[in-house]
PDB file of N, CA and C in Angstrom:
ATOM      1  N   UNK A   1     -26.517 -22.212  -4.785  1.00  0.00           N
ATOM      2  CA  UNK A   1     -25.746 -22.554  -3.597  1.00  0.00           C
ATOM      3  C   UNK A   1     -24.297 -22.070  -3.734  1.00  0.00           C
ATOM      4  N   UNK A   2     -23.486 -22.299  -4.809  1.00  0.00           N
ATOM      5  CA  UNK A   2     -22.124 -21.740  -5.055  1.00  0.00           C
ATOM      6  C   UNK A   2     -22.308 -20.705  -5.003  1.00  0.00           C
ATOM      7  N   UNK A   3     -22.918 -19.468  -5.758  1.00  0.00           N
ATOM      8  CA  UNK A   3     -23.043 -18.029  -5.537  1.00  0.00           C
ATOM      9  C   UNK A   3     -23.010 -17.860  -4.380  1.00  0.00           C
ATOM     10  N   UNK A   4     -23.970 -18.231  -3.299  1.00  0.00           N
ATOM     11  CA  UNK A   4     -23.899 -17.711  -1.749  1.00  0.00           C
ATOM     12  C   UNK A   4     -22.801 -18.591  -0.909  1.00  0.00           C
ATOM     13  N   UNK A   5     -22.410 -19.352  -1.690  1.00  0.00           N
ATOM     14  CA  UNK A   5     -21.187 -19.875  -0.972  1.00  0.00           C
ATOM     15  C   UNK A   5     -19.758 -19.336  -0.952  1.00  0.00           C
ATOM     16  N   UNK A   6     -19.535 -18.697  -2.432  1.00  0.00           N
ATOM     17  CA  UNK A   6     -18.815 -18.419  -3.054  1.00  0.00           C
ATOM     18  C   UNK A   6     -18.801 -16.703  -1.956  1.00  0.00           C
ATOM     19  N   UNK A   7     -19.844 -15.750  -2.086  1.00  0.00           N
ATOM     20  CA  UNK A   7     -19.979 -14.626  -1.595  1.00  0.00           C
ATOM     21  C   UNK A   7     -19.678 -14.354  -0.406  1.00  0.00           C
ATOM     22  N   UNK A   8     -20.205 -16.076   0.988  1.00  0.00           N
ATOM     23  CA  UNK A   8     -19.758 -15.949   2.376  1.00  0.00           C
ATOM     24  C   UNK A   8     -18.576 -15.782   2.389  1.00  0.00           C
ATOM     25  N   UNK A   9     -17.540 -16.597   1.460  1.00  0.00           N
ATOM     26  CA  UNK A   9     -16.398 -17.059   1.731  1.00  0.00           C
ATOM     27  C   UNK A   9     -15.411 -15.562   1.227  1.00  0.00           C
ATOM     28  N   UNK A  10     -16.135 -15.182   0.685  1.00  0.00           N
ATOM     29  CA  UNK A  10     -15.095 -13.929   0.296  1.00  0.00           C
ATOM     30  C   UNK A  10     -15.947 -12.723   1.600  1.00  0.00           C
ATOM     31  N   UNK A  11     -16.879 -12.996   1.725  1.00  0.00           N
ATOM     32  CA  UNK A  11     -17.272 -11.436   2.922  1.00  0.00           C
ATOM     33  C   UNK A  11     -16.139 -11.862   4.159  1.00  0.00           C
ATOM     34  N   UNK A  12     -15.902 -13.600   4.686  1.00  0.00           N
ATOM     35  CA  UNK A  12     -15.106 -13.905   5.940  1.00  0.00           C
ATOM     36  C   UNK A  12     -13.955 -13.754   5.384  1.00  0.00           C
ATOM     37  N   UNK A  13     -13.392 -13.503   4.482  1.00  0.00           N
ATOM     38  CA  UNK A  13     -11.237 -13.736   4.159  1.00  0.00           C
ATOM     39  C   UNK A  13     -11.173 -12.362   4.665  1.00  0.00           C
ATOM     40  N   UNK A  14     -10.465 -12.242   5.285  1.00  0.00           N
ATOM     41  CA  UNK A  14      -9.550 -11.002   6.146  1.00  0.00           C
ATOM     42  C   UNK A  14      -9.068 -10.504   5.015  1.00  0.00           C
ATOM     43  N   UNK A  15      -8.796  -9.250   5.314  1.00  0.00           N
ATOM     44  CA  UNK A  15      -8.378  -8.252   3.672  1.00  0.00           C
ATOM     45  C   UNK A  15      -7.072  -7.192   4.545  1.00  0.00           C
ATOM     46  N   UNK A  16      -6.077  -7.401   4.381  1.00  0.00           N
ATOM     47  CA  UNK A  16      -5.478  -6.092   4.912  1.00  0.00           C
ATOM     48  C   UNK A  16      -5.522  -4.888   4.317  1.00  0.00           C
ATOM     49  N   UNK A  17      -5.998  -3.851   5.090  1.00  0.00           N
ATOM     50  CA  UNK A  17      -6.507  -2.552   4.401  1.00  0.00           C
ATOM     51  C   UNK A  17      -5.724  -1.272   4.838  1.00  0.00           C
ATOM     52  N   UNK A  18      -4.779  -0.888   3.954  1.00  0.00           N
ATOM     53  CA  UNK A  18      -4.231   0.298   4.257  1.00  0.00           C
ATOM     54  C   UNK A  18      -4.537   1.919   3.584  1.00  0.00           C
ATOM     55  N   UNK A  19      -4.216   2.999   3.881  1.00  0.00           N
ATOM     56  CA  UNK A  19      -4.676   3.868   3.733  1.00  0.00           C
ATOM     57  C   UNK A  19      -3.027   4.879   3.064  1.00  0.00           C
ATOM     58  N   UNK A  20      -3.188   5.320   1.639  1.00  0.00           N
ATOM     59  CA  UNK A  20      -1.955   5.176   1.324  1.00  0.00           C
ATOM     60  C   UNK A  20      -2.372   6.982   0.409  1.00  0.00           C
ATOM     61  N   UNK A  21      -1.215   7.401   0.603  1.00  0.00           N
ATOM     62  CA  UNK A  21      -1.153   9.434   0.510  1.00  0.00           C
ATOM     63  C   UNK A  21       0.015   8.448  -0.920  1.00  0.00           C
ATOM     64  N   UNK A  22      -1.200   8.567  -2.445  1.00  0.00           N
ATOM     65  CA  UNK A  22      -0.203   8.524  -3.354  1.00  0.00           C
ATOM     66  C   UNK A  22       0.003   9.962  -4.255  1.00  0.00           C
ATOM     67  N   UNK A  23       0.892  10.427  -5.015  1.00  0.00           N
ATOM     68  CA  UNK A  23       0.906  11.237  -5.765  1.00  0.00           C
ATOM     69  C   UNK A  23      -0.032  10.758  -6.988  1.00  0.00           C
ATOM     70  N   UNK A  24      -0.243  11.029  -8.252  1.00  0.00           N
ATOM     71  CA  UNK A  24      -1.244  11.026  -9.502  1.00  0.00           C
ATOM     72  C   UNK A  24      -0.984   9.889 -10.295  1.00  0.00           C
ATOM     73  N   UNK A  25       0.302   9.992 -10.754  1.00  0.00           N
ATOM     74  CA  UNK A  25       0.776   8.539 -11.937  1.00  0.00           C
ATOM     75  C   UNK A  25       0.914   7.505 -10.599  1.00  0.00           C
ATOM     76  N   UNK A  26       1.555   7.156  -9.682  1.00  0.00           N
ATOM     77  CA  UNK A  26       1.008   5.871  -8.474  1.00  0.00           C
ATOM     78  C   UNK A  26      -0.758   5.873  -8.125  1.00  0.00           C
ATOM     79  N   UNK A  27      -1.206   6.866  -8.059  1.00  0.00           N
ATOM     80  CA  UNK A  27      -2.784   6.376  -7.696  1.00  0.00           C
ATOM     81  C   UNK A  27      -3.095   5.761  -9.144  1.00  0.00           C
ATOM     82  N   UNK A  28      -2.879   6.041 -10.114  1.00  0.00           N
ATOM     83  CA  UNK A  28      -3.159   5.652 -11.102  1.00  0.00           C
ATOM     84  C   UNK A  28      -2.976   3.571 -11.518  1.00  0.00           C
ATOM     85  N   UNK A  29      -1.738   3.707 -11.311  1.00  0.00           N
ATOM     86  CA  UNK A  29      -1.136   2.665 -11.251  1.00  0.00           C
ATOM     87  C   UNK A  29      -1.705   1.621 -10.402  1.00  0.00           C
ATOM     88  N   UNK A  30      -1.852   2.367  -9.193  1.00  0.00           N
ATOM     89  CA  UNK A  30      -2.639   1.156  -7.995  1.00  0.00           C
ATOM     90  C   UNK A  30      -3.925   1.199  -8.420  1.00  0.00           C
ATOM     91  N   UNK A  31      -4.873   1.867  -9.274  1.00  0.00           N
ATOM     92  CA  UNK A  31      -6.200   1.927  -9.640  1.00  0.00           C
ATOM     93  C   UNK A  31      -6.405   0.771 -10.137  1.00  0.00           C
ATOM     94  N   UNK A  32      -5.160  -0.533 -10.263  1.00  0.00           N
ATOM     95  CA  UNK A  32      -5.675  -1.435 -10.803  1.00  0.00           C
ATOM     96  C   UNK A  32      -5.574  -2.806 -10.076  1.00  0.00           C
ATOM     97  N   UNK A  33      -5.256  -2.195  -8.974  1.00  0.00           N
ATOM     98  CA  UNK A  33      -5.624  -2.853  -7.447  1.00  0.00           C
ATOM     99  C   UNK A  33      -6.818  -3.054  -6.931  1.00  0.00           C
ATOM    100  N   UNK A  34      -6.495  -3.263  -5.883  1.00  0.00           N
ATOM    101  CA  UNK A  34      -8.219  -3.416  -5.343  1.00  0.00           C
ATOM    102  C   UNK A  34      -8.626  -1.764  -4.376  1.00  0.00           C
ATOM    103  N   UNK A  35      -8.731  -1.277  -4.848  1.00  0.00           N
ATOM    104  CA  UNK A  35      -8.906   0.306  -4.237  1.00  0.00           C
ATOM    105  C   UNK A  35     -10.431  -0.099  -3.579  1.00  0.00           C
ATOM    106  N   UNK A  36     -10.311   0.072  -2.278  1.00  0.00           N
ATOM    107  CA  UNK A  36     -11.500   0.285  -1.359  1.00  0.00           C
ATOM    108  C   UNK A  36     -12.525   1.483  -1.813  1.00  0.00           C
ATOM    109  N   UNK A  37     -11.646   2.273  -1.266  1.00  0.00           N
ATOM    110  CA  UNK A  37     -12.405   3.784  -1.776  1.00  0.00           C
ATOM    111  C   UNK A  37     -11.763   4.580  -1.912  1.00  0.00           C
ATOM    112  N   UNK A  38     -12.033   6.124  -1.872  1.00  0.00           N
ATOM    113  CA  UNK A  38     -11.021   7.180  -2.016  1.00  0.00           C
ATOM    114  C   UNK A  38     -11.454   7.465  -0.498  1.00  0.00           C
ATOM    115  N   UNK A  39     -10.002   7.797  -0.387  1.00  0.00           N
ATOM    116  CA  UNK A  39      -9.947   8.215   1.409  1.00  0.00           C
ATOM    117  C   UNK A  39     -10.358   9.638   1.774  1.00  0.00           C
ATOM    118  N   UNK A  40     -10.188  10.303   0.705  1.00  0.00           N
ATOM    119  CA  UNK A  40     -10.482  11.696   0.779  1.00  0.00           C
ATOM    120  C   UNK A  40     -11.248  12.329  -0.513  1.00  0.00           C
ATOM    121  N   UNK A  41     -11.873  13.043  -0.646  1.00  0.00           N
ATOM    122  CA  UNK A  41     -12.559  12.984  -2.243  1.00  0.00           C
ATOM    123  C   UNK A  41     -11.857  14.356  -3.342  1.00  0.00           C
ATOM    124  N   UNK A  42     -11.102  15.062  -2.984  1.00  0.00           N
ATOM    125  CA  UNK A  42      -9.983  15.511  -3.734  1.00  0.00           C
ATOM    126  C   UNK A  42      -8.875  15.921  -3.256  1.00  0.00           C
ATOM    127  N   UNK A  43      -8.087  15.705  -4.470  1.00  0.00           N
ATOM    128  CA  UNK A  43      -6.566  15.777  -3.900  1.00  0.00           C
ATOM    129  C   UNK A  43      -5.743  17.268  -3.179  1.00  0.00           C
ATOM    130  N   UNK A  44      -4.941  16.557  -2.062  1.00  0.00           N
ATOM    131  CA  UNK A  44      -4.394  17.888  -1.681  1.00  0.00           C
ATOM    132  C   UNK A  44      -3.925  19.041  -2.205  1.00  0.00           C
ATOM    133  N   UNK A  45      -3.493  19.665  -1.675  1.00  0.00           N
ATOM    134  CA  UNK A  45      -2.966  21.107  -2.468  1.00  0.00           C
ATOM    135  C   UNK A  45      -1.442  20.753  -3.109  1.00  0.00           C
ATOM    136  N   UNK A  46      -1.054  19.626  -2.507  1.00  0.00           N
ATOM    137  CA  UNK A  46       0.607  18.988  -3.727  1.00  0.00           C
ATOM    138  C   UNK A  46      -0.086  17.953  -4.740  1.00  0.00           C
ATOM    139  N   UNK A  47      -1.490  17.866  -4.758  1.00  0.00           N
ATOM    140  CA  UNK A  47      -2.316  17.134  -6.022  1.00  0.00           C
ATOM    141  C   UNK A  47      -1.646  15.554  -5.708  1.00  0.00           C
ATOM    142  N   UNK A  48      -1.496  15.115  -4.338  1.00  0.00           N
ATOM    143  CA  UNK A  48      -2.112  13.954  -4.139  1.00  0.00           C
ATOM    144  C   UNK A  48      -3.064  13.488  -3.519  1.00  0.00           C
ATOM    145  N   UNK A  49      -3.803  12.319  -3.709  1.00  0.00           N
ATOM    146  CA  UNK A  49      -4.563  11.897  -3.321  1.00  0.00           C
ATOM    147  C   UNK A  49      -4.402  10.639  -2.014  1.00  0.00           C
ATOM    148  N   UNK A  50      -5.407  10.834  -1.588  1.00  0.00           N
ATOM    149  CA  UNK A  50      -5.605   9.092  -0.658  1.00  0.00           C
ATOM    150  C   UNK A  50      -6.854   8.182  -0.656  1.00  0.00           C
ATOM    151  N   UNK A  51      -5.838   7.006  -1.065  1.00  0.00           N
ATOM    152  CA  UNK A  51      -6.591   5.935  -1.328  1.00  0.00           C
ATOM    153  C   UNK A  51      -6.883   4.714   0.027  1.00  0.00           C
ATOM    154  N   UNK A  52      -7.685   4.151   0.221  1.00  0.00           N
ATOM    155  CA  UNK A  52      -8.197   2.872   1.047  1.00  0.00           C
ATOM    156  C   UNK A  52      -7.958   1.703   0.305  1.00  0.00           C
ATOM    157  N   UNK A  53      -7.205   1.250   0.291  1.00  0.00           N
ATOM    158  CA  UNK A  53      -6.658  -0.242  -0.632  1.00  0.00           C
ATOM    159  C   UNK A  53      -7.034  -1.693   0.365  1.00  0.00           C
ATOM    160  N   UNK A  54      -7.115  -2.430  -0.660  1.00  0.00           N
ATOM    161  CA  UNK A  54      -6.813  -3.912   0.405  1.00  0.00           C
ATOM    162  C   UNK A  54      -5.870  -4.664  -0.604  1.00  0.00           C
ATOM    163  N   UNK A  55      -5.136  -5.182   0.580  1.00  0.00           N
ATOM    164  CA  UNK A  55      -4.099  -6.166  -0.023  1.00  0.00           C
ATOM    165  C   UNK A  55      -4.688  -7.663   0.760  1.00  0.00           C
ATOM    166  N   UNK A  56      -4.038  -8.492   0.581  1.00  0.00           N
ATOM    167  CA  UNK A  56      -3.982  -9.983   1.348  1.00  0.00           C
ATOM    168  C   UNK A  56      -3.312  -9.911   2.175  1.00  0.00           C
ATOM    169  N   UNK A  57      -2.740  -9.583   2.515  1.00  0.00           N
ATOM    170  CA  UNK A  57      -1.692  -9.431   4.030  1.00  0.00           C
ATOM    171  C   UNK A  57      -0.995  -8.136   3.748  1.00  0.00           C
ATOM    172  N   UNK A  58      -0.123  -8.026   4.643  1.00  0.00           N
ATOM    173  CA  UNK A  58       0.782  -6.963   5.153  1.00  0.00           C
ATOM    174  C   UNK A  58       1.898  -7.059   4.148  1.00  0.00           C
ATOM    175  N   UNK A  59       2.173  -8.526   4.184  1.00  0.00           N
ATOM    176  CA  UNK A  59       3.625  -8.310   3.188  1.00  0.00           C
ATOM    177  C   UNK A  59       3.602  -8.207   2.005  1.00  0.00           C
ATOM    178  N   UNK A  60       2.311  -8.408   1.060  1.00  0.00           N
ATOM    179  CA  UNK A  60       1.760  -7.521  -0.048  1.00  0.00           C
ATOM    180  C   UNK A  60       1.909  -6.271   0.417  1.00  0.00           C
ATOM    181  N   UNK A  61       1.272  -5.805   0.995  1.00  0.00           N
ATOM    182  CA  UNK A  61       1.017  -4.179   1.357  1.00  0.00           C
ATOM    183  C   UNK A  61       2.391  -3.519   0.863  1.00  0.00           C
ATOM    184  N   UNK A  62       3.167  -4.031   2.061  1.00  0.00           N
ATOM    185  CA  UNK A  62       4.925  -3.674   2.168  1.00  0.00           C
ATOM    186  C   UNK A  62       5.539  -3.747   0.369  1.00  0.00           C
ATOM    187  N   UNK A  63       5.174  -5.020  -0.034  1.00  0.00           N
ATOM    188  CA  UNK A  63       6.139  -4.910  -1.759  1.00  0.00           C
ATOM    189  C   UNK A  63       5.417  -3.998  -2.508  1.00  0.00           C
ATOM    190  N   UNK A  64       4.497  -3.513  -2.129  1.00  0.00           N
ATOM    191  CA  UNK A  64       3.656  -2.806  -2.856  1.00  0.00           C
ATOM    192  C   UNK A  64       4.228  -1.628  -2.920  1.00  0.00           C
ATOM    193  N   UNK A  65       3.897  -0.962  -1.522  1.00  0.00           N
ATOM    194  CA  UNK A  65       4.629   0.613  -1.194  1.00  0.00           C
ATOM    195  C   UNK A  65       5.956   0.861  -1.282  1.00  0.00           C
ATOM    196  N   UNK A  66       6.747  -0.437  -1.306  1.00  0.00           N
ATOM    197  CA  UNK A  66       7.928   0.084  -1.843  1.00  0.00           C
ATOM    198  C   UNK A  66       8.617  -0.417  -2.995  1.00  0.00           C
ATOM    199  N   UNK A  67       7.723  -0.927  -3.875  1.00  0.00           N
ATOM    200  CA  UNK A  67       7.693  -0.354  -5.349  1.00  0.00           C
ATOM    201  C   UNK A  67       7.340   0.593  -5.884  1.00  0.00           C
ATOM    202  N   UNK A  68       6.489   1.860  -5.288  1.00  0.00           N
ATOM    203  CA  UNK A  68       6.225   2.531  -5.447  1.00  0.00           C
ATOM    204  C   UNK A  68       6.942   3.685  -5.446  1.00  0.00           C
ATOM    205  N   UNK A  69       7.916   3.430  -4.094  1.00  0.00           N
ATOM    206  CA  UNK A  69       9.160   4.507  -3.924  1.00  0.00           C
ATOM    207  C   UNK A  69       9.111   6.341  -3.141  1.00  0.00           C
ATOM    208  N   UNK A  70       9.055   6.545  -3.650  1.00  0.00           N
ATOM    209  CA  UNK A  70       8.962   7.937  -3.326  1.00  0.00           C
ATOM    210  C   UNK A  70       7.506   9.017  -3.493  1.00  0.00           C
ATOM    211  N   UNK A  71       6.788   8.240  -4.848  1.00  0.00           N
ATOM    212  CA  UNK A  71       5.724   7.955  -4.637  1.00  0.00           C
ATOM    213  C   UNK A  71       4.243   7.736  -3.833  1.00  0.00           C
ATOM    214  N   UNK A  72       4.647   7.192  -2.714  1.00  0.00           N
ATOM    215  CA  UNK A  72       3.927   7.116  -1.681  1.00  0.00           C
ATOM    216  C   UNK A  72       3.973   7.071  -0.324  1.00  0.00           C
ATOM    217  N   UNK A  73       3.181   7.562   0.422  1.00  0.00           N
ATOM    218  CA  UNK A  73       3.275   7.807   1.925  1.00  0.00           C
ATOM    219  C   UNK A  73       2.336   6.831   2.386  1.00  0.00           C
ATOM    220  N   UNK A  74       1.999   6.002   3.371  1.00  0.00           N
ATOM    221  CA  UNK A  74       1.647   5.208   4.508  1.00  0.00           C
ATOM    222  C   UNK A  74       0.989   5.744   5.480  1.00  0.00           C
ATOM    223  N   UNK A  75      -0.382   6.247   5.499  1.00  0.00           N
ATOM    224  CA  UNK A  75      -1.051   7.233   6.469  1.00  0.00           C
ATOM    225  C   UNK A  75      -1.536   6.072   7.608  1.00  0.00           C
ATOM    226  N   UNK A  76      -2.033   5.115   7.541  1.00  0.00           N
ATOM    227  CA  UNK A  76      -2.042   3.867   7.840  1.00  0.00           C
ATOM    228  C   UNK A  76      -2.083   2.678   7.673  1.00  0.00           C
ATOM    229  N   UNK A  77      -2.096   1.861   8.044  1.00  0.00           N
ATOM    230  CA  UNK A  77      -2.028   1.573   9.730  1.00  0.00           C
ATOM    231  C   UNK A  77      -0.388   1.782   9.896  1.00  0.00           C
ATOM    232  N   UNK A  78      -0.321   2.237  11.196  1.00  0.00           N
ATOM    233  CA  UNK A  78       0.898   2.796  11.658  1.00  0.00           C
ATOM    234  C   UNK A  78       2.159   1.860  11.164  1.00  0.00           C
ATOM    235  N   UNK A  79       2.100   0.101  12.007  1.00  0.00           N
ATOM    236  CA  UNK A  79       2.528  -0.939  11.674  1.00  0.00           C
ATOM    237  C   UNK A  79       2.969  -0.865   9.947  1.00  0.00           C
ATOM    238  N   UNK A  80       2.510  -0.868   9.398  1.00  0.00           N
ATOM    239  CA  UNK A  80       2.762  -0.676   7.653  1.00  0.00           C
ATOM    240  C   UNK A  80       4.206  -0.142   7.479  1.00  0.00           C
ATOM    241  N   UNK A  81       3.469   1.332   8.690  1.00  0.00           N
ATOM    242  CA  UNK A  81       4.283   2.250   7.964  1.00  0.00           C
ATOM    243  C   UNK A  81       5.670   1.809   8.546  1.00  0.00           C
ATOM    244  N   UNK A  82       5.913   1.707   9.796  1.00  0.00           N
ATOM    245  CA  UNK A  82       6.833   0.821  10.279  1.00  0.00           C
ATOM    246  C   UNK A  82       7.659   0.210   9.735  1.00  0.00           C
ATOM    247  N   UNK A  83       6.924  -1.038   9.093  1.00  0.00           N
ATOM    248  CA  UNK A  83       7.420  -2.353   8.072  1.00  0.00           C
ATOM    249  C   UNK A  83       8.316  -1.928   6.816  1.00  0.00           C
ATOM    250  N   UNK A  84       7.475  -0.153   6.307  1.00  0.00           N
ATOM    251  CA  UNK A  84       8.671   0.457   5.489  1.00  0.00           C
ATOM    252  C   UNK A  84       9.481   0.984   5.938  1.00  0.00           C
ATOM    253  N   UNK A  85      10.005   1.547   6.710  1.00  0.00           N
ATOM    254  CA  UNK A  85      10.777   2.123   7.340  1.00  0.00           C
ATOM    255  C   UNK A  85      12.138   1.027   7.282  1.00  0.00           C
ATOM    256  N   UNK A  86      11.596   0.317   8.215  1.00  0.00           N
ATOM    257  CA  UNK A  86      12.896  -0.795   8.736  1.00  0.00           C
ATOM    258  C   UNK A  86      13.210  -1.642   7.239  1.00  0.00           C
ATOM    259  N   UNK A  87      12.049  -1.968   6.700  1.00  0.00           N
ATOM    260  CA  UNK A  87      12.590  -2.530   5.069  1.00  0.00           C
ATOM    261  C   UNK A  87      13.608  -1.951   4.300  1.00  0.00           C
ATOM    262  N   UNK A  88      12.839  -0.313   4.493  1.00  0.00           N
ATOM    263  CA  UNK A  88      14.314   0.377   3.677  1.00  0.00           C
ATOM    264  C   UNK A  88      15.491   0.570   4.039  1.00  0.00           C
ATOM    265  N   UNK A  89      15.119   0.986   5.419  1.00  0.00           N
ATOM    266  CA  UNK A  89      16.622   1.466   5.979  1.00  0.00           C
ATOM    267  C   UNK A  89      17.431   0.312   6.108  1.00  0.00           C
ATOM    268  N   UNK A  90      17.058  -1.334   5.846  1.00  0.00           N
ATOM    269  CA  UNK A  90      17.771  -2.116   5.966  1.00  0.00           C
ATOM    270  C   UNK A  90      18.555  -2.284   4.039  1.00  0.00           C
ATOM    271  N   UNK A  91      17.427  -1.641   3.087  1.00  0.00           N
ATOM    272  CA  UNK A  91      17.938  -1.970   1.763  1.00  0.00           C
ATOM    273  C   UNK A  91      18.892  -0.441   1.504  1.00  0.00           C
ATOM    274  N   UNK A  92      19.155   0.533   2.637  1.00  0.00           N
ATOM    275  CA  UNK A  92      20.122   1.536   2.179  1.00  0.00           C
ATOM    276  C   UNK A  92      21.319   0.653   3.194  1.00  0.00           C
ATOM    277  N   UNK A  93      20.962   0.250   4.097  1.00  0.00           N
ATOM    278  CA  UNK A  93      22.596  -0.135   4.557  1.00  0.00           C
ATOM    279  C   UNK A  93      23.269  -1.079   3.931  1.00  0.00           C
ATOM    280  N   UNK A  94      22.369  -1.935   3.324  1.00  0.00           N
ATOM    281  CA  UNK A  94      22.807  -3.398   2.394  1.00  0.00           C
ATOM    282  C   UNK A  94      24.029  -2.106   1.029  1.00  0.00           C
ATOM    283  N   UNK A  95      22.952  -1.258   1.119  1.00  0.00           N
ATOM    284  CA  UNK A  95      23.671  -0.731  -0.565  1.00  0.00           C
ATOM    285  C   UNK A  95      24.807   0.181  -0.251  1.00  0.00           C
ATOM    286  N   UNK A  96      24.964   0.900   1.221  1.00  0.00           N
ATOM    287  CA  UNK A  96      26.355   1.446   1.573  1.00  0.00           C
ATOM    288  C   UNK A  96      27.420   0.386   1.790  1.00  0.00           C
ATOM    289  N   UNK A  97      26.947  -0.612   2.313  1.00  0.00           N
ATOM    290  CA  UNK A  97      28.119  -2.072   2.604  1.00  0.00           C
ATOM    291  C   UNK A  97      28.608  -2.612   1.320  1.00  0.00           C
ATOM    292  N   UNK A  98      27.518  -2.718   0.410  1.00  0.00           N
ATOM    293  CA  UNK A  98      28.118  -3.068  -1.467  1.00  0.00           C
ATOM    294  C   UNK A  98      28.816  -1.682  -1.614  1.00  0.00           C
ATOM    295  N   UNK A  99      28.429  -1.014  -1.534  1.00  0.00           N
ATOM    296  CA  UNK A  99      29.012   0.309  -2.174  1.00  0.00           C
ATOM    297  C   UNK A  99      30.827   0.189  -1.665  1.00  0.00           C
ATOM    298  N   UNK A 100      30.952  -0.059  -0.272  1.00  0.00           N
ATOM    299  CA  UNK A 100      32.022   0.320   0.072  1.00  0.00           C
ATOM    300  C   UNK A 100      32.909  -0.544  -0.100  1.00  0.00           C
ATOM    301  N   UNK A 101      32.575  -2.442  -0.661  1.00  0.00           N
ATOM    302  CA  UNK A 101      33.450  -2.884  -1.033  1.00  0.00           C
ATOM    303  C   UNK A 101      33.799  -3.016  -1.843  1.00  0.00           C
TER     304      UNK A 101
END
């Protein structure tokens, strides 16, 4: 009964699943994530790859990709990519406003 209880309850938890263009040492790194699948089955001609990840929400997703840095691109979901955008551009203006005082 726990096994199939245990199994429903994880097939119904919502998984946020993004689709992420990493370079080699980051795919690597996230390999110890929950990698869905490979999004593509070899890497582009700049020898990165894309991965299908799931996180628990979005705002995992977000600390994720931008720990990653430069590292990685956000192919989807659009929203994600979004969430980095405005994250960073809010952590470069924080660091020109320190900078300048």
């Amino acid at each position: 009964f726990w096994k199939a209880s245990t199994a429903e309850f994880q097939q119904a938890w919502r998984r946020y699943e993004a689709i992420l263009r990493l370079d080699t040492q980051a795919a690597n790194w996230v390999s110890t994530c929950r990698v869905v699948s490979l999004a593509a089955k070899q890497a582009d001609p700049d020898g990165w790859v894309r991965l299908k990840i799931s996180f628990e929400n979005e705002e995992e997703a977000c600390f994720v990709v931008m720990g990653l840095g430069a590292r990685v691109e956000v192919l989807e979901p659009a929203e994600l990519r979004e969430k980095v955008i405005a994250e960073l551009d809010a952590a470069v203006k924080r660091a020109r406003i320190r900078g300048a005082a």
